[in-house]
N, C-alpha and C. Protein backbone atom coordinates (compact mmCIF):
# COMPACT_ATOMS: atom_id res chain seq x y z
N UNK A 1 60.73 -15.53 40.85
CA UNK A 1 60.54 -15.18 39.47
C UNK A 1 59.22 -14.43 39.31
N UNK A 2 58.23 -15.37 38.47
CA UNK A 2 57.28 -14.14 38.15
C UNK A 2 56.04 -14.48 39.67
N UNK A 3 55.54 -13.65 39.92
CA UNK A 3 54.44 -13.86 40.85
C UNK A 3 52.85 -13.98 40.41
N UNK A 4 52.00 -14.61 41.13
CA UNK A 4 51.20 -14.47 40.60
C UNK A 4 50.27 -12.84 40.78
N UNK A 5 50.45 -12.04 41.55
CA UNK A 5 49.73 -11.08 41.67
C UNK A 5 50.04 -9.68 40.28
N UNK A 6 51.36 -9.88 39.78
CA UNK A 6 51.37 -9.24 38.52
C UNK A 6 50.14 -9.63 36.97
N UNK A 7 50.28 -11.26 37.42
CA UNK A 7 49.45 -11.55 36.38
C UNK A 7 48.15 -11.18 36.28
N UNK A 8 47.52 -11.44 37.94
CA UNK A 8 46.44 -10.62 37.91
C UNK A 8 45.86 -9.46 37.52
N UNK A 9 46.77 -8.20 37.84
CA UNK A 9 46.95 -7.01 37.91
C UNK A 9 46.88 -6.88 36.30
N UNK A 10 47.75 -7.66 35.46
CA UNK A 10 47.66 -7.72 34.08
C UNK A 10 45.98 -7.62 33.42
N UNK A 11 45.74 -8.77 33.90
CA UNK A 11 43.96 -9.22 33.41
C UNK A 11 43.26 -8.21 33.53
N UNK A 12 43.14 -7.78 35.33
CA UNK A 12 42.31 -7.11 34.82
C UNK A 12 42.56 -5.70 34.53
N UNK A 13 43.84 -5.36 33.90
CA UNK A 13 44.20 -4.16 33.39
C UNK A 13 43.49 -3.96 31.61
N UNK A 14 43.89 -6.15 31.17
CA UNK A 14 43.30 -5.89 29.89
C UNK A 14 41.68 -6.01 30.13
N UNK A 15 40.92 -6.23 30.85
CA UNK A 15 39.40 -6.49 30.86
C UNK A 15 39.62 -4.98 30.91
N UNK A 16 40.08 -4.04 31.74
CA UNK A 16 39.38 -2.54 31.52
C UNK A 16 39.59 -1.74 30.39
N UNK A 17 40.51 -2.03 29.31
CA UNK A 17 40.53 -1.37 28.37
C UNK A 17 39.66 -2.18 27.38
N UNK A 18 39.25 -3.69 27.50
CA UNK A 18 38.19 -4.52 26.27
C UNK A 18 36.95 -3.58 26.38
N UNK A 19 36.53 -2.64 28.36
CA UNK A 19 35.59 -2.39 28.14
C UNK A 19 35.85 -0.99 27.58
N UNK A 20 36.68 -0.14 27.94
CA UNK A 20 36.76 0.92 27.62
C UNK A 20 36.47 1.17 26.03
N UNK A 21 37.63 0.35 25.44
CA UNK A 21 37.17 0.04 23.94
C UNK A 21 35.54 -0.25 23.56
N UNK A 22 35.10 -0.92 23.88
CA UNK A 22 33.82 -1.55 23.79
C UNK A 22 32.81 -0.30 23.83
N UNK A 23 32.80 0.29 25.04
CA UNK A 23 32.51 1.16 25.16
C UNK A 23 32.45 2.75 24.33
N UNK A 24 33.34 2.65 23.69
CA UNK A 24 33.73 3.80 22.62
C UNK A 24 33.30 3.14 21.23
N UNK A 25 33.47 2.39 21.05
CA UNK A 25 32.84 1.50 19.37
C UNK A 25 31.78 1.86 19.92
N UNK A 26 30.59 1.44 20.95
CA UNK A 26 28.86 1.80 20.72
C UNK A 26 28.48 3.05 20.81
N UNK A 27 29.88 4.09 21.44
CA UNK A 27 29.13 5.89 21.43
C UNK A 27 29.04 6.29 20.21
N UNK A 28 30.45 5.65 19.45
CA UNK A 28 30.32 6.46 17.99
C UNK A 28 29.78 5.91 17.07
N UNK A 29 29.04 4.66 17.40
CA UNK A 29 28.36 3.69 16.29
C UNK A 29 27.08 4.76 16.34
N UNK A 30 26.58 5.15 17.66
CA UNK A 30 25.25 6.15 18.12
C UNK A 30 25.73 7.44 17.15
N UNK A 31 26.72 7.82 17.79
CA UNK A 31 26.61 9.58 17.04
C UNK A 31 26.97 9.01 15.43
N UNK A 32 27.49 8.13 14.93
CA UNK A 32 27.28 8.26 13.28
C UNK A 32 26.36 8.01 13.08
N UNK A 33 24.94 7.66 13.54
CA UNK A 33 24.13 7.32 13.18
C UNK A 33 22.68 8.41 13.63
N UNK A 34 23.32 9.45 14.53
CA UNK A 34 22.29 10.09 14.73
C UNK A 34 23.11 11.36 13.35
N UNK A 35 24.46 11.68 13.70
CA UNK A 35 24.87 12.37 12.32
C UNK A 35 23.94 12.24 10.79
N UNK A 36 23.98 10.60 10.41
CA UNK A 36 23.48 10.48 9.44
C UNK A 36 22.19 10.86 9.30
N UNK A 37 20.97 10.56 10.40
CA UNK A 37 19.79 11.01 10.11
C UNK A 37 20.12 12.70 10.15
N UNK A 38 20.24 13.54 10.87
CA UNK A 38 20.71 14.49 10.83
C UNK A 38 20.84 15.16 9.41
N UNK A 39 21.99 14.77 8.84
CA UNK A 39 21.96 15.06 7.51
C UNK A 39 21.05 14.98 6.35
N UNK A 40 20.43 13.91 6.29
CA UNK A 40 19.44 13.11 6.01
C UNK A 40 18.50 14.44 5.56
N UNK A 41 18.45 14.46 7.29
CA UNK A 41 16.94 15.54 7.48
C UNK A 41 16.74 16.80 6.82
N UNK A 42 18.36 17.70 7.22
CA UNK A 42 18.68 18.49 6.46
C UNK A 42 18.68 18.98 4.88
N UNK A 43 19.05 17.52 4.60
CA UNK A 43 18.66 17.45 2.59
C UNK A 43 17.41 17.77 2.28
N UNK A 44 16.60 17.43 3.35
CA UNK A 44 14.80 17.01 2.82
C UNK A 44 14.30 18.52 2.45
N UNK A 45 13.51 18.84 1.21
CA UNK A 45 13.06 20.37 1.30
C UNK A 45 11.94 20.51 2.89
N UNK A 46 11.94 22.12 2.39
CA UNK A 46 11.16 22.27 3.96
C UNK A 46 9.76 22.11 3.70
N UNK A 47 9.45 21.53 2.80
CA UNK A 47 7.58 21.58 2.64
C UNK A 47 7.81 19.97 2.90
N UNK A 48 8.82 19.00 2.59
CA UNK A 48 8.63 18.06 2.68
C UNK A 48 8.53 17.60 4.03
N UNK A 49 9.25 18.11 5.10
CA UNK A 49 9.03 17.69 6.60
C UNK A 49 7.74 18.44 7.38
N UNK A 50 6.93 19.14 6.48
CA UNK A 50 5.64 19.38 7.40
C UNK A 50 4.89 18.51 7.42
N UNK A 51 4.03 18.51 8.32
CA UNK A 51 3.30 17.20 8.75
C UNK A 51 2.16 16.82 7.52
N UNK A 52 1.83 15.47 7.61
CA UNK A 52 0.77 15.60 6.42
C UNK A 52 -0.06 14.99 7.13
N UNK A 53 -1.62 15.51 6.36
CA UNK A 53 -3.31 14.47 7.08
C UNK A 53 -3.26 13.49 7.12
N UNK A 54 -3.64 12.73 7.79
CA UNK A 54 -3.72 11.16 7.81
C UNK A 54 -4.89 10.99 6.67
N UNK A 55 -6.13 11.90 6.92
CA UNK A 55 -6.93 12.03 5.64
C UNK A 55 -7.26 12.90 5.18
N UNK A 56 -7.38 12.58 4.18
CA UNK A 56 -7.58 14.21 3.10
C UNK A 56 -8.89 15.18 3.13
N UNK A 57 -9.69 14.57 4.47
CA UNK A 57 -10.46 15.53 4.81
C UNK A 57 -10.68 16.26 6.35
N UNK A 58 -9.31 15.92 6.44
CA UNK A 58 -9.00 15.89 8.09
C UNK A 58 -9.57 17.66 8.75
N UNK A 59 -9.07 18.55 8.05
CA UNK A 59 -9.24 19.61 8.31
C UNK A 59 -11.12 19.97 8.59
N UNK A 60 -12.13 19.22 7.86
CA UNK A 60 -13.35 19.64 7.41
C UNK A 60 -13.85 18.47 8.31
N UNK A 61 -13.43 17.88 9.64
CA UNK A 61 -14.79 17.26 10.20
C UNK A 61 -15.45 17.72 11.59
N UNK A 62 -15.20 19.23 11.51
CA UNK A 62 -16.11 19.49 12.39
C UNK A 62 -17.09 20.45 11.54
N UNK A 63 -16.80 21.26 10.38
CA UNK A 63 -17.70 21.91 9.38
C UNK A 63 -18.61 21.13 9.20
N UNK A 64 -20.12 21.58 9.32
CA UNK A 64 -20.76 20.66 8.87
C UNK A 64 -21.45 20.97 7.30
N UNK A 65 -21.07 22.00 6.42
CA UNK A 65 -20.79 22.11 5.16
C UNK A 65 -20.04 21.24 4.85
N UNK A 66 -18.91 21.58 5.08
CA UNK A 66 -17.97 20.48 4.64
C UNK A 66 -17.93 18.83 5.19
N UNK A 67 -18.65 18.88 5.72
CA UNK A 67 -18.78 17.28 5.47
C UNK A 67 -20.17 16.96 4.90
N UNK A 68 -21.30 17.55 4.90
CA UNK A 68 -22.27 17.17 3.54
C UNK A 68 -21.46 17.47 2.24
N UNK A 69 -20.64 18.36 2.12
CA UNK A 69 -20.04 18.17 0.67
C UNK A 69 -18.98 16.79 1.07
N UNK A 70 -18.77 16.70 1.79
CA UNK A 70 -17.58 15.19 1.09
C UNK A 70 -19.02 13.80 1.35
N UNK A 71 -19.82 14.28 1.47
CA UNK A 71 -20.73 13.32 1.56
C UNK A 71 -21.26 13.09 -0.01
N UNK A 72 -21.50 14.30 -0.14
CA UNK A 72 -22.32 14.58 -2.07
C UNK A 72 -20.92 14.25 -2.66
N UNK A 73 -20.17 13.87 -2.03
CA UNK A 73 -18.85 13.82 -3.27
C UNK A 73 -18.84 12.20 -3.05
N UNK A 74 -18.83 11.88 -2.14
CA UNK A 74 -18.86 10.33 -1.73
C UNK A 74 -19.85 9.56 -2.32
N UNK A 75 -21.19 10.22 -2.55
CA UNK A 75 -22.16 9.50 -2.87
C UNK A 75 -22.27 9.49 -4.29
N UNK A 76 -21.51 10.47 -4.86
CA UNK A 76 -21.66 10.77 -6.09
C UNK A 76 -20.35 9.28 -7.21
N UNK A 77 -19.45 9.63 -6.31
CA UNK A 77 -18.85 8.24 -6.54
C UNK A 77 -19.24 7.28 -6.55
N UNK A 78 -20.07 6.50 -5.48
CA UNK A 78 -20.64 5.36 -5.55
C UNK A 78 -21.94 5.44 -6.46
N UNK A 79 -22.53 6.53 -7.01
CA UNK A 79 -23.20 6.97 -8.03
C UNK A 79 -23.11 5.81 -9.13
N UNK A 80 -21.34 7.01 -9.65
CA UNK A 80 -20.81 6.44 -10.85
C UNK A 80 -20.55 5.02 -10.95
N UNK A 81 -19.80 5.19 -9.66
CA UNK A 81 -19.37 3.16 -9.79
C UNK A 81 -20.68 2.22 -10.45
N UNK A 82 -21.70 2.48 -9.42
CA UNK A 82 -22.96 1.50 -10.01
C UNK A 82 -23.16 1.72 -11.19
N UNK A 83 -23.67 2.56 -11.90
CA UNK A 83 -24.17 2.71 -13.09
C UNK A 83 -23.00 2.36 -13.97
N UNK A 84 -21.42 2.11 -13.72
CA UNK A 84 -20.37 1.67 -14.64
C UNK A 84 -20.68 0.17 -14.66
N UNK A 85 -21.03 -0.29 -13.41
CA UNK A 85 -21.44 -2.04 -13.42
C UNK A 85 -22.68 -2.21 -13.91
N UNK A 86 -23.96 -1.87 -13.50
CA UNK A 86 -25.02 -2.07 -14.32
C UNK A 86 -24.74 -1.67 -15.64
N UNK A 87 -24.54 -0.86 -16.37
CA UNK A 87 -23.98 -0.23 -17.76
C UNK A 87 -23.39 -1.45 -18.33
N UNK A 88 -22.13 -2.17 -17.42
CA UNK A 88 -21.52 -3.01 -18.54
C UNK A 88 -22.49 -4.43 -18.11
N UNK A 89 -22.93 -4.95 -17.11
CA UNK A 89 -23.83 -5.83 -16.98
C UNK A 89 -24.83 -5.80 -18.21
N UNK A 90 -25.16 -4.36 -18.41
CA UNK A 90 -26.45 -4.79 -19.74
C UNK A 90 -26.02 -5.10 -20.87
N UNK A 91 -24.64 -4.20 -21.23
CA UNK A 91 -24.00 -4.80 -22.37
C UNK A 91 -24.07 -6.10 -22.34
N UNK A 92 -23.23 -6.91 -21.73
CA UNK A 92 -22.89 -8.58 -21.58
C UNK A 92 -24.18 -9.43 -22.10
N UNK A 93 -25.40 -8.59 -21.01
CA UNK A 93 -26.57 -9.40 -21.74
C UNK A 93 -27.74 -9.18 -22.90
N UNK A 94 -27.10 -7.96 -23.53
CA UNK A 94 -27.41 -7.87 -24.78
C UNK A 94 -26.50 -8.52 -25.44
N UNK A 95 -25.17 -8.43 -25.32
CA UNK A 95 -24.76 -9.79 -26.57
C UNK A 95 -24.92 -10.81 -25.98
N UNK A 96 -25.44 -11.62 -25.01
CA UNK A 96 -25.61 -12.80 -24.79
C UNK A 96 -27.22 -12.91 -25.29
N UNK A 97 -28.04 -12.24 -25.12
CA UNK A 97 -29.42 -12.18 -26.32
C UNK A 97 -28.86 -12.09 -27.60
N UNK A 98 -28.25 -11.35 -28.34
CA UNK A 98 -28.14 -11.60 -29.51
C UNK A 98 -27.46 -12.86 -29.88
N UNK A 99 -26.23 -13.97 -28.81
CA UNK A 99 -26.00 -14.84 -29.43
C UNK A 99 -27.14 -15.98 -29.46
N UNK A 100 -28.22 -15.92 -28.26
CA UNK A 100 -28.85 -16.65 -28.09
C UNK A 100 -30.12 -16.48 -29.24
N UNK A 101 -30.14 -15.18 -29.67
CA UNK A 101 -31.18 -15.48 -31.41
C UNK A 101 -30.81 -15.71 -32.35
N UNK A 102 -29.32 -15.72 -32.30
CA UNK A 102 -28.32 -16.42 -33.54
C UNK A 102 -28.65 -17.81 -33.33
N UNK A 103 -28.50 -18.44 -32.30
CA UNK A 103 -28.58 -20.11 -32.10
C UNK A 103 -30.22 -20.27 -32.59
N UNK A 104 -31.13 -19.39 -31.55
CA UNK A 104 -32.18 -19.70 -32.43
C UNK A 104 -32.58 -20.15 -33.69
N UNK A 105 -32.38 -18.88 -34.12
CA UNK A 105 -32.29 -18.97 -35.69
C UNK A 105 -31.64 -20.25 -36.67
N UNK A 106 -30.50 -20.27 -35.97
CA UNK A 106 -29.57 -21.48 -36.64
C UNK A 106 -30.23 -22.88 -36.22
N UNK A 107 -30.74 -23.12 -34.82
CA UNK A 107 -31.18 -24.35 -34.72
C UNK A 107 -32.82 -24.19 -35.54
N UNK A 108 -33.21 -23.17 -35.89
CA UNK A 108 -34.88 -23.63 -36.81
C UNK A 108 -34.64 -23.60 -37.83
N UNK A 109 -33.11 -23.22 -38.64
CA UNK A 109 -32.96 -23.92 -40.22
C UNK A 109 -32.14 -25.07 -39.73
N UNK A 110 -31.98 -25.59 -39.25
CA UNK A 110 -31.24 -26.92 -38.53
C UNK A 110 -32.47 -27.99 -38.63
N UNK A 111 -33.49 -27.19 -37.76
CA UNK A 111 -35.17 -28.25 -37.70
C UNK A 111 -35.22 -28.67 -38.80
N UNK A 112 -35.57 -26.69 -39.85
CA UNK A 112 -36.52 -27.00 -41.14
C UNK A 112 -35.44 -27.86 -41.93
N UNK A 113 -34.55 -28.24 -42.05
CA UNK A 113 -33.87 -28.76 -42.67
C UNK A 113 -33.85 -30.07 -42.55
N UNK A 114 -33.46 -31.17 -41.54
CA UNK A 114 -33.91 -32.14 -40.95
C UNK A 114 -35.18 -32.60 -41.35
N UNK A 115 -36.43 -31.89 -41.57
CA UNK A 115 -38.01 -31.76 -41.74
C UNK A 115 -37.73 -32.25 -43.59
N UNK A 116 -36.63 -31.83 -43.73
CA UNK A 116 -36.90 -31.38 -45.75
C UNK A 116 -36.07 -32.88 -46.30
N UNK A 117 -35.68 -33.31 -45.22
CA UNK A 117 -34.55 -34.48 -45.61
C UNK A 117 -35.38 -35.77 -45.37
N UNK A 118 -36.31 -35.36 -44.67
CA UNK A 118 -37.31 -36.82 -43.96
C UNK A 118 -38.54 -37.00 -44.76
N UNK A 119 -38.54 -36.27 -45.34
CA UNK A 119 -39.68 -36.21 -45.95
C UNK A 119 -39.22 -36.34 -47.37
């Protein structure tokens, strides 16, 4: 009846097509996926795929103009910054003087008052 060497012959007839298959699902999983960037890329305008600076003064560090000016520009910033914190620092403690001559004030008719009741 049946032998065993057909069955064999069977197996591994189906193991070579699991790989063959197998094998064809991961080529075209690759090319739809290099397709898609592909396309992708294609959509993008062309100013958008040129390269950009890592910093925005990349071009100017061997000028040495141009880097005393991003220096006077740098310093000029940290300029402003300070004088925005000292600026509002003095505010704060001008109204914290003015509340503190309000209390004044209020605690020496507080005294003279106390003074006018004891007597």
């Amino acid at each position: 009846m049946f032998t065993l060497l057909p069955l064999a012959s069977l197996w591994g007839i189906l193991l070579f097509l699991a790989g063959i298959a197998l094998l064809t699902a991961t080529l075209m999983r690759r090319a739809y996926r290099q397709t898609g960037r592909r396309s992708r890329k294609y959509n993008e305008k062309p100013i958008e795929l040129q390269p950009r600076p890592s910093n925005t003064w990349d071009g100017t560090c061997d000028d040495p103009a141009a880097r005393l000016a991003r220096e006077k520009v740098e310093l000029e910033d940290h300029r402003r910054e300070a004088v925005g914190q000292i600026d509002a620092k003095a505010l704060v403690l001008r109204e914290l003087i003015a509340q503190s001559e309000r209390q004044i004030t209020r605690l020496e008719e507080l005294i003279a008052a106390a003074e006018r009741i004891e007597d």
